[in-house]
PDB file of N, CA and C in Angstrom:
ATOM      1  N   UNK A   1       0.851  -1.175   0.000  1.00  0.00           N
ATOM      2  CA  UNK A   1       0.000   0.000   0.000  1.00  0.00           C
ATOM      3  C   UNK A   1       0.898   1.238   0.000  1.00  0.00           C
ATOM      4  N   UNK A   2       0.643   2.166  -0.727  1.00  0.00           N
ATOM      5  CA  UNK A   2       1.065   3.552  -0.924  1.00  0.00           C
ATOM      6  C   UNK A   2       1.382   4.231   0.595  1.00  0.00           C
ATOM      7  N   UNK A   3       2.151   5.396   0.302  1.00  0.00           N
ATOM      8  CA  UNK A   3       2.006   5.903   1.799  1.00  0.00           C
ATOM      9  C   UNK A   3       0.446   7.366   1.859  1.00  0.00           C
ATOM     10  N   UNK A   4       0.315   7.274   0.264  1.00  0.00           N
ATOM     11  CA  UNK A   4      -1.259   8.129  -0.057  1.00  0.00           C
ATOM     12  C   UNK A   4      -2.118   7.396   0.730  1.00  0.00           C
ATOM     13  N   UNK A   5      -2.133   6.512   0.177  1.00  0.00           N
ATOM     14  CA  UNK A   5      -3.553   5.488   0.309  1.00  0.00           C
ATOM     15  C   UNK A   5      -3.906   4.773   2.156  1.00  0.00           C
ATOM     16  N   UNK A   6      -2.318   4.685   2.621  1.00  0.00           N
ATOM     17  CA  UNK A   6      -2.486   4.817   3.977  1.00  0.00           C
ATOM     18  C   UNK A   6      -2.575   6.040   4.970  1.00  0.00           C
ATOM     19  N   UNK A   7      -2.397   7.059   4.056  1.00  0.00           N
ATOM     20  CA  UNK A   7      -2.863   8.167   4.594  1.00  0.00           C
ATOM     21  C   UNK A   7      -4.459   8.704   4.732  1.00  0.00           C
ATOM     22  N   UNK A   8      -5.036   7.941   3.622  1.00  0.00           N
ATOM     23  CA  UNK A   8      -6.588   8.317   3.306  1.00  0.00           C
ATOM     24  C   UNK A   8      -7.324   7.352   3.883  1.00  0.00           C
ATOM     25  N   UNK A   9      -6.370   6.002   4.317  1.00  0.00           N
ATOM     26  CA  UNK A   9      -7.313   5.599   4.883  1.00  0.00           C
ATOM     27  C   UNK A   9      -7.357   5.597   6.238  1.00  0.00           C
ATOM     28  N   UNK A  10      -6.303   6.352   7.039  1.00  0.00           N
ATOM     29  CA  UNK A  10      -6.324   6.887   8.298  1.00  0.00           C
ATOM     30  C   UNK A  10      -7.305   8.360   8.409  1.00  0.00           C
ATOM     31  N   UNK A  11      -7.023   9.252   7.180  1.00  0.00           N
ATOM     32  CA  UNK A  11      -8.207  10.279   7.499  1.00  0.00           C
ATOM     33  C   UNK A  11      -9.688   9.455   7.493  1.00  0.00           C
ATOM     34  N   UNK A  12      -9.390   8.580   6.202  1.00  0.00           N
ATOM     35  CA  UNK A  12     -11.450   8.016   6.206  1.00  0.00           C
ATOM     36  C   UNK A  12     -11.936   7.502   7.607  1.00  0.00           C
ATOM     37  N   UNK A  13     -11.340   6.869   8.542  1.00  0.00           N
ATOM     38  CA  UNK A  13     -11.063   6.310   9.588  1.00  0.00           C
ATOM     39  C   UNK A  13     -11.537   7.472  10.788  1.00  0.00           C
ATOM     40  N   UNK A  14     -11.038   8.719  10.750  1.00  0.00           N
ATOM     41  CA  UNK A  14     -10.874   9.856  11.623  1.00  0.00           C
ATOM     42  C   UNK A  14     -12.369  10.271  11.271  1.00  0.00           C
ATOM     43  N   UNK A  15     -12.604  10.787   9.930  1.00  0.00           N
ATOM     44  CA  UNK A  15     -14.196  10.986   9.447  1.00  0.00           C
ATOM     45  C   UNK A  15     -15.196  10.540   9.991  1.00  0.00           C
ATOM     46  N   UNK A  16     -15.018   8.831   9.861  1.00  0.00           N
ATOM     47  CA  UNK A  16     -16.091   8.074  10.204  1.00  0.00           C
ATOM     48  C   UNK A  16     -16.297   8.197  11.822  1.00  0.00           C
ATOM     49  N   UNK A  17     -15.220   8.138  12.245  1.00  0.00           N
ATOM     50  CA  UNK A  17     -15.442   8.440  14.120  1.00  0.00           C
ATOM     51  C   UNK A  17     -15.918   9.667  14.256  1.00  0.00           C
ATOM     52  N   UNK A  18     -15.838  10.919  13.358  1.00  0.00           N
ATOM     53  CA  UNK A  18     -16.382  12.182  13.965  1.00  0.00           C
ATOM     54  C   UNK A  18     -18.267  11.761  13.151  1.00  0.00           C
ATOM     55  N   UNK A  19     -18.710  10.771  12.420  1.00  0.00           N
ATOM     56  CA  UNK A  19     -19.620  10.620  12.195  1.00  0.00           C
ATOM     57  C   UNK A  19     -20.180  11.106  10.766  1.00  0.00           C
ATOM     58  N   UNK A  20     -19.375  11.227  10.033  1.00  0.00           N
ATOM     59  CA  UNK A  20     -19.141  12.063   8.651  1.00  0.00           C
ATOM     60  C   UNK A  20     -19.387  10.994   7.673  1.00  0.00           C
ATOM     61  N   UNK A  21     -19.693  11.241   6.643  1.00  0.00           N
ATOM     62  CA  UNK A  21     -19.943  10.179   5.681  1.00  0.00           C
ATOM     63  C   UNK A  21     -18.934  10.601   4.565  1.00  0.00           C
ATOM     64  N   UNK A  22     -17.929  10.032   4.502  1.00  0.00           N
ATOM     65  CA  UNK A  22     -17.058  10.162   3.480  1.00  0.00           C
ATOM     66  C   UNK A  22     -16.824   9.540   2.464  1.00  0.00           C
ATOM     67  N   UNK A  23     -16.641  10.272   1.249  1.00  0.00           N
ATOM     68  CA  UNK A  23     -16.695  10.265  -0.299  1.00  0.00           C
ATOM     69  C   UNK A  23     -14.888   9.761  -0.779  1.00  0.00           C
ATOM     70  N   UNK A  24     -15.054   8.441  -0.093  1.00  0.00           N
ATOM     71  CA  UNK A  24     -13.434   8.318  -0.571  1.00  0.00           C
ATOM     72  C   UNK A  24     -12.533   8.990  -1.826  1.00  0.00           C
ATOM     73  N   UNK A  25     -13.456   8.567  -3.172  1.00  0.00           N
ATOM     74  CA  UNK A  25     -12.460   9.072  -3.941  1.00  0.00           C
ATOM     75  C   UNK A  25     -12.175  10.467  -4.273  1.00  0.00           C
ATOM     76  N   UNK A  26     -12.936  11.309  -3.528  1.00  0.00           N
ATOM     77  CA  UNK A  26     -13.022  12.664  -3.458  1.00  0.00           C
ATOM     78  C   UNK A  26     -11.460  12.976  -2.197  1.00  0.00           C
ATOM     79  N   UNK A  27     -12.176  12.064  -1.103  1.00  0.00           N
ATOM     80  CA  UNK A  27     -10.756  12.590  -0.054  1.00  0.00           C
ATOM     81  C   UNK A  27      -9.604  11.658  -0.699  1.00  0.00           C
ATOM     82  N   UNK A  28      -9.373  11.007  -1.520  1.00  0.00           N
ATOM     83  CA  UNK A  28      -8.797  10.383  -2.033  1.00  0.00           C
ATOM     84  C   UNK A  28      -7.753  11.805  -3.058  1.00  0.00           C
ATOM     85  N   UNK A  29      -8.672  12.223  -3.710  1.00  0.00           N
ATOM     86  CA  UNK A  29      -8.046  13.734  -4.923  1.00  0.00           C
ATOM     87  C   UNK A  29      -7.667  14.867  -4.274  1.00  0.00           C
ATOM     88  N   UNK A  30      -8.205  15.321  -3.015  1.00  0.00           N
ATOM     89  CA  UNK A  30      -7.937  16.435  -2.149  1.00  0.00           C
ATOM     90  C   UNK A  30      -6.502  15.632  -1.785  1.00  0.00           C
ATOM     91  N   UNK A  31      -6.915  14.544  -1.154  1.00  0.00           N
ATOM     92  CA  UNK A  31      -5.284  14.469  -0.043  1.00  0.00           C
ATOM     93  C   UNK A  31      -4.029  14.394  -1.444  1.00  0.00           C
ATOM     94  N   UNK A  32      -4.621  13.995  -2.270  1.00  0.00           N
ATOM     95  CA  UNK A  32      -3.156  13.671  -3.828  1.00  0.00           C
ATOM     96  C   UNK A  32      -3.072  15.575  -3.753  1.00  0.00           C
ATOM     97  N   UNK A  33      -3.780  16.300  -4.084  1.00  0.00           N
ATOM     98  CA  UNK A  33      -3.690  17.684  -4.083  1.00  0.00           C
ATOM     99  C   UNK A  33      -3.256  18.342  -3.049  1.00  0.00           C
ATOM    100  N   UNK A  34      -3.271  18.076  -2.154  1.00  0.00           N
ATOM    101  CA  UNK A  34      -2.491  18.892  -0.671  1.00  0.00           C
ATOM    102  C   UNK A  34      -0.809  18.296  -0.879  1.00  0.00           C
ATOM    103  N   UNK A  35      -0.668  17.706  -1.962  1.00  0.00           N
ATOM    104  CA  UNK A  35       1.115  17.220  -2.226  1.00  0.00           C
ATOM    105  C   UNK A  35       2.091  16.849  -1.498  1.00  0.00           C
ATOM    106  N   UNK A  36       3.237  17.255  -0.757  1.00  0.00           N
ATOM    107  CA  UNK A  36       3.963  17.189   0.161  1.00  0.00           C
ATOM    108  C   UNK A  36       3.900  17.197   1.347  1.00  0.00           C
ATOM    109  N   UNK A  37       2.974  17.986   1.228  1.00  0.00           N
ATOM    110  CA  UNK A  37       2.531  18.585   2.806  1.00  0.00           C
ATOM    111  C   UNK A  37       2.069  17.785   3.244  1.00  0.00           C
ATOM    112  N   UNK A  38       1.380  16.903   3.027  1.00  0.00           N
ATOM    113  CA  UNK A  38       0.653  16.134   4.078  1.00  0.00           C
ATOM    114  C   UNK A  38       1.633  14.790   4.542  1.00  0.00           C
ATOM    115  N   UNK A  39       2.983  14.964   3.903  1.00  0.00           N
ATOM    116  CA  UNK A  39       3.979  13.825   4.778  1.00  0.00           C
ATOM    117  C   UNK A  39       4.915  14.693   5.728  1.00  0.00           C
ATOM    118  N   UNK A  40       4.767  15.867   5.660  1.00  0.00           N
ATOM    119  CA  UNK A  40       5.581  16.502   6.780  1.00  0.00           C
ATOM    120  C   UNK A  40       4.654  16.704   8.218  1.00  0.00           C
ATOM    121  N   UNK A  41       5.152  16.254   9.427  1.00  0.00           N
ATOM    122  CA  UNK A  41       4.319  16.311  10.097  1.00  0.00           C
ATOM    123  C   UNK A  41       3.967  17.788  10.856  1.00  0.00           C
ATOM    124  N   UNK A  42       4.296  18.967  10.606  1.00  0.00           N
ATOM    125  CA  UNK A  42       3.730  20.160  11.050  1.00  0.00           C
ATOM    126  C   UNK A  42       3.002  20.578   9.852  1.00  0.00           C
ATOM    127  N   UNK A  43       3.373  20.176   8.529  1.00  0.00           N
ATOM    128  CA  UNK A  43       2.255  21.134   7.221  1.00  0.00           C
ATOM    129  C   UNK A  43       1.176  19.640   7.478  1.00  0.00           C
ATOM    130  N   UNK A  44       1.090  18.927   7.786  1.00  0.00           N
ATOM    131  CA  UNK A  44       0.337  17.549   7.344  1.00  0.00           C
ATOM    132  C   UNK A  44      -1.186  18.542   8.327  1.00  0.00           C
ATOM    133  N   UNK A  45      -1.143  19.000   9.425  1.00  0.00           N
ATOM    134  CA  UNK A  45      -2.170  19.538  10.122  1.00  0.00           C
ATOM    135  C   UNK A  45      -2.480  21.289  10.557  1.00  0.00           C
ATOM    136  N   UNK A  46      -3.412  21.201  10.116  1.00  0.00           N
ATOM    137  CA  UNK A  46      -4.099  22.468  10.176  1.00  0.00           C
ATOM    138  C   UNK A  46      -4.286  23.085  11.471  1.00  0.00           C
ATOM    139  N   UNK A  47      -3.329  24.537  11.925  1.00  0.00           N
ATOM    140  CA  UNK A  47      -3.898  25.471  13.653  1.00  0.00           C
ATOM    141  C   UNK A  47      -4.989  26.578  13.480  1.00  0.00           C
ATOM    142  N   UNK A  48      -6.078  25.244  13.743  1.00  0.00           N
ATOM    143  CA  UNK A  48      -7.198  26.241  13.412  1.00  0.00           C
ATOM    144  C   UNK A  48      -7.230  27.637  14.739  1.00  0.00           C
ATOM    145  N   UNK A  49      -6.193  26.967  15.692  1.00  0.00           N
ATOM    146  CA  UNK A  49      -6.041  28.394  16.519  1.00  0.00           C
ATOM    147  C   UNK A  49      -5.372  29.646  16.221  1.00  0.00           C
ATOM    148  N   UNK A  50      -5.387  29.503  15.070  1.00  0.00           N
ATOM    149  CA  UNK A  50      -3.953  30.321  14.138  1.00  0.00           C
ATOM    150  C   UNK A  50      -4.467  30.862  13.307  1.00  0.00           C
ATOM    151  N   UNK A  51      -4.798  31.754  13.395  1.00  0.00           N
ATOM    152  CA  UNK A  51      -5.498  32.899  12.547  1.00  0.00           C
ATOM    153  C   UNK A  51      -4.786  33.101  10.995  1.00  0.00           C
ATOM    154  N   UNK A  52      -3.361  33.117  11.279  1.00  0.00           N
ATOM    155  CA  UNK A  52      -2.518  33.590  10.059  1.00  0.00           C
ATOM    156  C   UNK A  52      -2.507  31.818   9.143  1.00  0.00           C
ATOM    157  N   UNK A  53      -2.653  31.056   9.840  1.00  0.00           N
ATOM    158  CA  UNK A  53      -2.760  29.831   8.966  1.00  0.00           C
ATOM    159  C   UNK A  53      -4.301  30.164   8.381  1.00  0.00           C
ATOM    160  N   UNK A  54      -5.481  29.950   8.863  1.00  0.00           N
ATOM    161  CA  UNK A  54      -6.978  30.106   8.244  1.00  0.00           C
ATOM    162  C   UNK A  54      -6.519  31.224   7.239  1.00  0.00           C
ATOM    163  N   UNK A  55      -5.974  32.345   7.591  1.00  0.00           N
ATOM    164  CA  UNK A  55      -5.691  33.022   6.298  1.00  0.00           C
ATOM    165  C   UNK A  55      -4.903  32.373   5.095  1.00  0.00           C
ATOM    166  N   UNK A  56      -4.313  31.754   5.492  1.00  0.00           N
ATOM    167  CA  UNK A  56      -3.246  31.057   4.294  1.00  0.00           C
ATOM    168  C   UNK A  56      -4.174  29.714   3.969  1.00  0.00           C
ATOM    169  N   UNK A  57      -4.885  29.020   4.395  1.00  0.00           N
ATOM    170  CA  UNK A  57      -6.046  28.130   3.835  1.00  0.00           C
ATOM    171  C   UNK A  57      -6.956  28.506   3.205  1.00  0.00           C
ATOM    172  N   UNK A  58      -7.445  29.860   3.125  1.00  0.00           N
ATOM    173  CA  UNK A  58      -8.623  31.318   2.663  1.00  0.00           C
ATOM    174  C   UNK A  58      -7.769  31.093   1.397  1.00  0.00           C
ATOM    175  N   UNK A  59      -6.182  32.114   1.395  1.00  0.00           N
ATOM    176  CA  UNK A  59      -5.983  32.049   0.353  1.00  0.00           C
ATOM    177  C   UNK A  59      -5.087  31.081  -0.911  1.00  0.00           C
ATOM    178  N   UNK A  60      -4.613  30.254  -0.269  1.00  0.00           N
ATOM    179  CA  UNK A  60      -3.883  29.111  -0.814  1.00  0.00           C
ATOM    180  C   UNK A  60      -5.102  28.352  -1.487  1.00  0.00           C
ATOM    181  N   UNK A  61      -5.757  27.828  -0.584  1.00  0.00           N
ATOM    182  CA  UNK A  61      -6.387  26.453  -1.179  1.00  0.00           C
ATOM    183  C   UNK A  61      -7.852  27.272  -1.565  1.00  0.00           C
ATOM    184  N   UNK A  62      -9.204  27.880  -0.854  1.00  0.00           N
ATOM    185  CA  UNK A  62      -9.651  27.992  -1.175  1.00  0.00           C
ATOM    186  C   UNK A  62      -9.962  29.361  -2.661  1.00  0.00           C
ATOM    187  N   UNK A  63      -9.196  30.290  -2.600  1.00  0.00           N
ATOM    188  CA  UNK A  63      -8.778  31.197  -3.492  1.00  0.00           C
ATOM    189  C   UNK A  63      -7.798  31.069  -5.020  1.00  0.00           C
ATOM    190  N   UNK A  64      -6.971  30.553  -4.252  1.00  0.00           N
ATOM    191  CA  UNK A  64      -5.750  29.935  -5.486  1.00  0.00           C
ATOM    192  C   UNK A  64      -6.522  28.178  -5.954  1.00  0.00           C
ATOM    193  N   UNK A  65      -6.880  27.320  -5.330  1.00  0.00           N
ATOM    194  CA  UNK A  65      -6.808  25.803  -5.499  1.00  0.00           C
ATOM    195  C   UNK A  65      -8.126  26.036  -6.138  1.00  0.00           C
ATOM    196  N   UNK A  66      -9.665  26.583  -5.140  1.00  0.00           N
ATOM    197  CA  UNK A  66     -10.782  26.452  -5.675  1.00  0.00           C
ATOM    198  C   UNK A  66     -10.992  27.175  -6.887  1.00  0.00           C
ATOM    199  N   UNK A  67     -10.442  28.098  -6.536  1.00  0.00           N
ATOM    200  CA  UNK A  67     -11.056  29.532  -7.651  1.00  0.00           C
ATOM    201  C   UNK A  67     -12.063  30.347  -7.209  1.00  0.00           C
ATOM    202  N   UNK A  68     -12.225  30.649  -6.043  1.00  0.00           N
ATOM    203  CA  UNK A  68     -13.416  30.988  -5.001  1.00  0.00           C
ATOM    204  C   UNK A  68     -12.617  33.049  -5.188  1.00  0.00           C
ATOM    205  N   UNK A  69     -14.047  33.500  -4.925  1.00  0.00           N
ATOM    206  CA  UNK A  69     -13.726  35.115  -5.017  1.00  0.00           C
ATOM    207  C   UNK A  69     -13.445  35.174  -3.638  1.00  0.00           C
ATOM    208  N   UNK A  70     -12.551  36.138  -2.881  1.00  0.00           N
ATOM    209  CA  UNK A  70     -12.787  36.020  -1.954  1.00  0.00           C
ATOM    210  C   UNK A  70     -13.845  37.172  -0.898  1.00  0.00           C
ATOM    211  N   UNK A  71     -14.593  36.299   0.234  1.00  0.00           N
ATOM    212  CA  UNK A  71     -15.724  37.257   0.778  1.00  0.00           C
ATOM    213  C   UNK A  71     -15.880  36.290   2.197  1.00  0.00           C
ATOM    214  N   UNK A  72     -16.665  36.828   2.778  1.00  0.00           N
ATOM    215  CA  UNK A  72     -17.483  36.458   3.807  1.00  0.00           C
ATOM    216  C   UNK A  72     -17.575  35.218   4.297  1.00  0.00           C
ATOM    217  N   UNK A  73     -18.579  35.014   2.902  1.00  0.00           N
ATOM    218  CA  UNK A  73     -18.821  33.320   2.810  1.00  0.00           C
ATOM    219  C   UNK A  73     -17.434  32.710   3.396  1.00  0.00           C
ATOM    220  N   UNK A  74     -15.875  32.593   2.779  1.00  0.00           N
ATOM    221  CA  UNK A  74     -15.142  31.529   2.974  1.00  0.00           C
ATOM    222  C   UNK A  74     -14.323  31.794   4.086  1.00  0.00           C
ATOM    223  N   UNK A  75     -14.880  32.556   5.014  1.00  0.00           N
ATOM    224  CA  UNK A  75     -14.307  32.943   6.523  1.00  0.00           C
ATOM    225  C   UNK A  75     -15.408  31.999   6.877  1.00  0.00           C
ATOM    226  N   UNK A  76     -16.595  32.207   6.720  1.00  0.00           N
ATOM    227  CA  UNK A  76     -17.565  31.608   7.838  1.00  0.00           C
ATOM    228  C   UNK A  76     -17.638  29.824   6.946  1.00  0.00           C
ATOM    229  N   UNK A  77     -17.225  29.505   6.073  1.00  0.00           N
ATOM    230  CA  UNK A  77     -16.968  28.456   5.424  1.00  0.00           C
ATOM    231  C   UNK A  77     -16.172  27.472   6.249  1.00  0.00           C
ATOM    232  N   UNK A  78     -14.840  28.069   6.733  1.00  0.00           N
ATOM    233  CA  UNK A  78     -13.544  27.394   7.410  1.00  0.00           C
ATOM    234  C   UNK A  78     -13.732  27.779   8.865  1.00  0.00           C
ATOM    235  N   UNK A  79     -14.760  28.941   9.163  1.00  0.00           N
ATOM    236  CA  UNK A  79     -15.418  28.642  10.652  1.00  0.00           C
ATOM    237  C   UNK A  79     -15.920  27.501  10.842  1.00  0.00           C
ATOM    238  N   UNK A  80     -17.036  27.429   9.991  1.00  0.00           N
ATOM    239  CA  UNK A  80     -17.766  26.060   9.876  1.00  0.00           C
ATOM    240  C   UNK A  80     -16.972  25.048  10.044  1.00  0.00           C
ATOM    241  N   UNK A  81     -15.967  24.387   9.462  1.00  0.00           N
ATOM    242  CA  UNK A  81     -14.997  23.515   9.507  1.00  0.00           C
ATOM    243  C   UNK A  81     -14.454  23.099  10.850  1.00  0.00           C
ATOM    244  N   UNK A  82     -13.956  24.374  11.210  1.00  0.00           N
ATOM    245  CA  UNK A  82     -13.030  24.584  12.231  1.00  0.00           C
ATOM    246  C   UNK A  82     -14.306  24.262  13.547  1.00  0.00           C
ATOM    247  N   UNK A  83     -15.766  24.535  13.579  1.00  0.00           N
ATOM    248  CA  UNK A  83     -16.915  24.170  14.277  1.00  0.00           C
ATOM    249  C   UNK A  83     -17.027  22.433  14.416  1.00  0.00           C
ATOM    250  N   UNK A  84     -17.068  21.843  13.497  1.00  0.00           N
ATOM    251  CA  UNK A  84     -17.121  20.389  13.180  1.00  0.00           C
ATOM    252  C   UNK A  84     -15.665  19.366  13.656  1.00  0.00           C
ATOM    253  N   UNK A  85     -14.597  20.268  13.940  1.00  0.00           N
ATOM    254  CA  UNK A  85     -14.078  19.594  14.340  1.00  0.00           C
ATOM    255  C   UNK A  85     -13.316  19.603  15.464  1.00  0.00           C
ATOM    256  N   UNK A  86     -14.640  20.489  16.227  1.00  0.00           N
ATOM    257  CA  UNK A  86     -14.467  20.447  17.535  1.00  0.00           C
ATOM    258  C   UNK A  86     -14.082  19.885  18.326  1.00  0.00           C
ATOM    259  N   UNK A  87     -13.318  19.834  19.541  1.00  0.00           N
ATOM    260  CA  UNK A  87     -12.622  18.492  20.272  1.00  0.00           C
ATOM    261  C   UNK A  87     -11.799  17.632  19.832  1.00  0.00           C
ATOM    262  N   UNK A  88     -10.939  17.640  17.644  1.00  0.00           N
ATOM    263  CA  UNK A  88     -10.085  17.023  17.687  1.00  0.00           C
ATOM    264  C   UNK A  88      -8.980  17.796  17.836  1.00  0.00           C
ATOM    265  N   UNK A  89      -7.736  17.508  18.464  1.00  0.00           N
ATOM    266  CA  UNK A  89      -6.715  18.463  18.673  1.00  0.00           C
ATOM    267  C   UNK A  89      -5.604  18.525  17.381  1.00  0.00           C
ATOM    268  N   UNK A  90      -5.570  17.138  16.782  1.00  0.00           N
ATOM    269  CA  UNK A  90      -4.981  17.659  15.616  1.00  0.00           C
ATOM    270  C   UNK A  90      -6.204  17.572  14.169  1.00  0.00           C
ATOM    271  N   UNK A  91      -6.068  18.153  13.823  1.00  0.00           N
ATOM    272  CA  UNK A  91      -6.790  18.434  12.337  1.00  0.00           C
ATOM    273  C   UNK A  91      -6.087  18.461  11.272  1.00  0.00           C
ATOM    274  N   UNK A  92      -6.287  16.603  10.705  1.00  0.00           N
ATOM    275  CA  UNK A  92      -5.269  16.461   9.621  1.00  0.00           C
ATOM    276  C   UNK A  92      -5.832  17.326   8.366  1.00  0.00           C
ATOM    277  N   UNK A  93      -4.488  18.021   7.518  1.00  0.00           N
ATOM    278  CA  UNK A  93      -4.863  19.112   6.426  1.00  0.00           C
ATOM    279  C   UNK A  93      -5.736  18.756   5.483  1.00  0.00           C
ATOM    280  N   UNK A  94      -5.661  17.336   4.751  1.00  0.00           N
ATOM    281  CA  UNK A  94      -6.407  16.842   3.996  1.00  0.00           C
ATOM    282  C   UNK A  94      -7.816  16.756   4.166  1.00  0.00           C
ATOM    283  N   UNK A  95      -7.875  16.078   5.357  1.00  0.00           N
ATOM    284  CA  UNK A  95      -9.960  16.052   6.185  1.00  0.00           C
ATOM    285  C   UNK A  95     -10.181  17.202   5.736  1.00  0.00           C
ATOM    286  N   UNK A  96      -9.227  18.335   6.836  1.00  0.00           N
ATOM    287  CA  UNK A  96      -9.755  19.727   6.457  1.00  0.00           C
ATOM    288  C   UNK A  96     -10.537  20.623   5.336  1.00  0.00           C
ATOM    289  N   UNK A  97      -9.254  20.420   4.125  1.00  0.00           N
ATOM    290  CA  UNK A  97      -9.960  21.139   2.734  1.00  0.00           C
ATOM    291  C   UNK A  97     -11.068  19.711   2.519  1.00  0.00           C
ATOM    292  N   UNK A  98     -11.046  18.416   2.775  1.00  0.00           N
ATOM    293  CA  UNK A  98     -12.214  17.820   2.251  1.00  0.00           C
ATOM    294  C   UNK A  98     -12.939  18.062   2.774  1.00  0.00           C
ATOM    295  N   UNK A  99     -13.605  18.735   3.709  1.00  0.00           N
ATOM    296  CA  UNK A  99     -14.689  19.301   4.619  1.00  0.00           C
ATOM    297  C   UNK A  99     -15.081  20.805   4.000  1.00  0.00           C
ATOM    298  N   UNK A 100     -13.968  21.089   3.547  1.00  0.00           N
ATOM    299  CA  UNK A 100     -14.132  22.764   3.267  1.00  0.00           C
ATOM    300  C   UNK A 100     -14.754  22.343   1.320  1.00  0.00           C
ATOM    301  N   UNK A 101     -14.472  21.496   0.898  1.00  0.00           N
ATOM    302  CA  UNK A 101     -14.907  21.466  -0.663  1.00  0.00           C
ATOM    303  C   UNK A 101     -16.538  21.113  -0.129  1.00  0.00           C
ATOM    304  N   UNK A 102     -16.848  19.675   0.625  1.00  0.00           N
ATOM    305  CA  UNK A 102     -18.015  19.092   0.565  1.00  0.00           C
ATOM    306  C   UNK A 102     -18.781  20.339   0.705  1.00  0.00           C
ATOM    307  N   UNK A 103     -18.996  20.869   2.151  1.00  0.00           N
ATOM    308  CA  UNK A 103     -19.346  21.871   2.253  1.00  0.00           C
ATOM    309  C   UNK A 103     -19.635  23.362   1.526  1.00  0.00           C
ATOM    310  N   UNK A 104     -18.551  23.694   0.585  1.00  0.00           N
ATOM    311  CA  UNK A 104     -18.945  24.429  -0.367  1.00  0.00           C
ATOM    312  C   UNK A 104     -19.175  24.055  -1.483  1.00  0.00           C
ATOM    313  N   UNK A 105     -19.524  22.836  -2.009  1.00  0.00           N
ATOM    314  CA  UNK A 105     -20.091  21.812  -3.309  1.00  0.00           C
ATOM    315  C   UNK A 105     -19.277  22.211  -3.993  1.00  0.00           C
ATOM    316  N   UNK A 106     -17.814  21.907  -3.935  1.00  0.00           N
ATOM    317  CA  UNK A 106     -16.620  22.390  -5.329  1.00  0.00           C
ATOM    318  C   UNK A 106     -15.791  21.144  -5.179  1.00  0.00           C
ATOM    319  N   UNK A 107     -17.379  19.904  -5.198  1.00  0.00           N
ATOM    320  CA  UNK A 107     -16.414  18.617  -5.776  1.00  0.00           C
ATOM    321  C   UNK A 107     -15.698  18.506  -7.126  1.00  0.00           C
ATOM    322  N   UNK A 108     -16.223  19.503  -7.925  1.00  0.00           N
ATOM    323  CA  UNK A 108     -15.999  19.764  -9.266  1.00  0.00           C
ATOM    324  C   UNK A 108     -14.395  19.944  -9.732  1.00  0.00           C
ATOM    325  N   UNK A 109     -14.424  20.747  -8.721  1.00  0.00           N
ATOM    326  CA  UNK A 109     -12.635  20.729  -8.871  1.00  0.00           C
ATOM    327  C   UNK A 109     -11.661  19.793  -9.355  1.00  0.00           C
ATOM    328  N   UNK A 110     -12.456  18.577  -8.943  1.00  0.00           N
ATOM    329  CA  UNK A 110     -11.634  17.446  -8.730  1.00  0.00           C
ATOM    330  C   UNK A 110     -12.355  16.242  -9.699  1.00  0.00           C
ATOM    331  N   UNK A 111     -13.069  16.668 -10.034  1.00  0.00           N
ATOM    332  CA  UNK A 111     -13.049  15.712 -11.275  1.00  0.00           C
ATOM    333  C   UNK A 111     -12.153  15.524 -12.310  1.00  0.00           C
TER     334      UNK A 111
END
């Protein structure tokens, strides 16, 4: 097995315990798209206590990756996120933007 594929299937794993119904081959294309980062273990997870990171997730992934204008909506978008995954202390990067696409229906991306 890949070290991708054991990575996705430790996030699908994390999903299913927070009660989420996950779209493997979708978190499957997000986690191939988050690239490097997600084998280093400080870029691999998201500080949603970290204001200057949510900004760099605003504009990296959802601005640059989605193609999203930016507004309102994708502050209270990655609030939302950052709401849902309440009580886990690390928040692997990949779950993350796959929570932040489902949620804003830009599975499209990734077709």
């Amino acid at each position: 097995m890949s070290k991708l594929m054991a990575l996705v299937d430790k996030y699908e794993e994390t999903g299913k315990k927070m009660g989420w119904k996950i779209n493997r081959s979708l978190l499957e294309k997000v986690a191939k798209g988050c690239g490097p980062s997600i084998y280093r273990k400080d870029a691999a997870l998201v500080a949603a206590s970290d204001k200057a990171e949510l900004d760099r997730v605003k504009k990296n992934f959802l601005i640059k990756k989605l193609g999203m204008k930016d507004s309102p909506k994708l502050d209270e978008a990655i609030a939302t996120v950052c709401t849902e995954f309440k009580g886990v202390r690390q928040k692997p990067r990949a779950l993350f933007y796959y929570k932040l696409v489902q949620n804003l229906r830009k599975g499209s991306v990734y077709k």
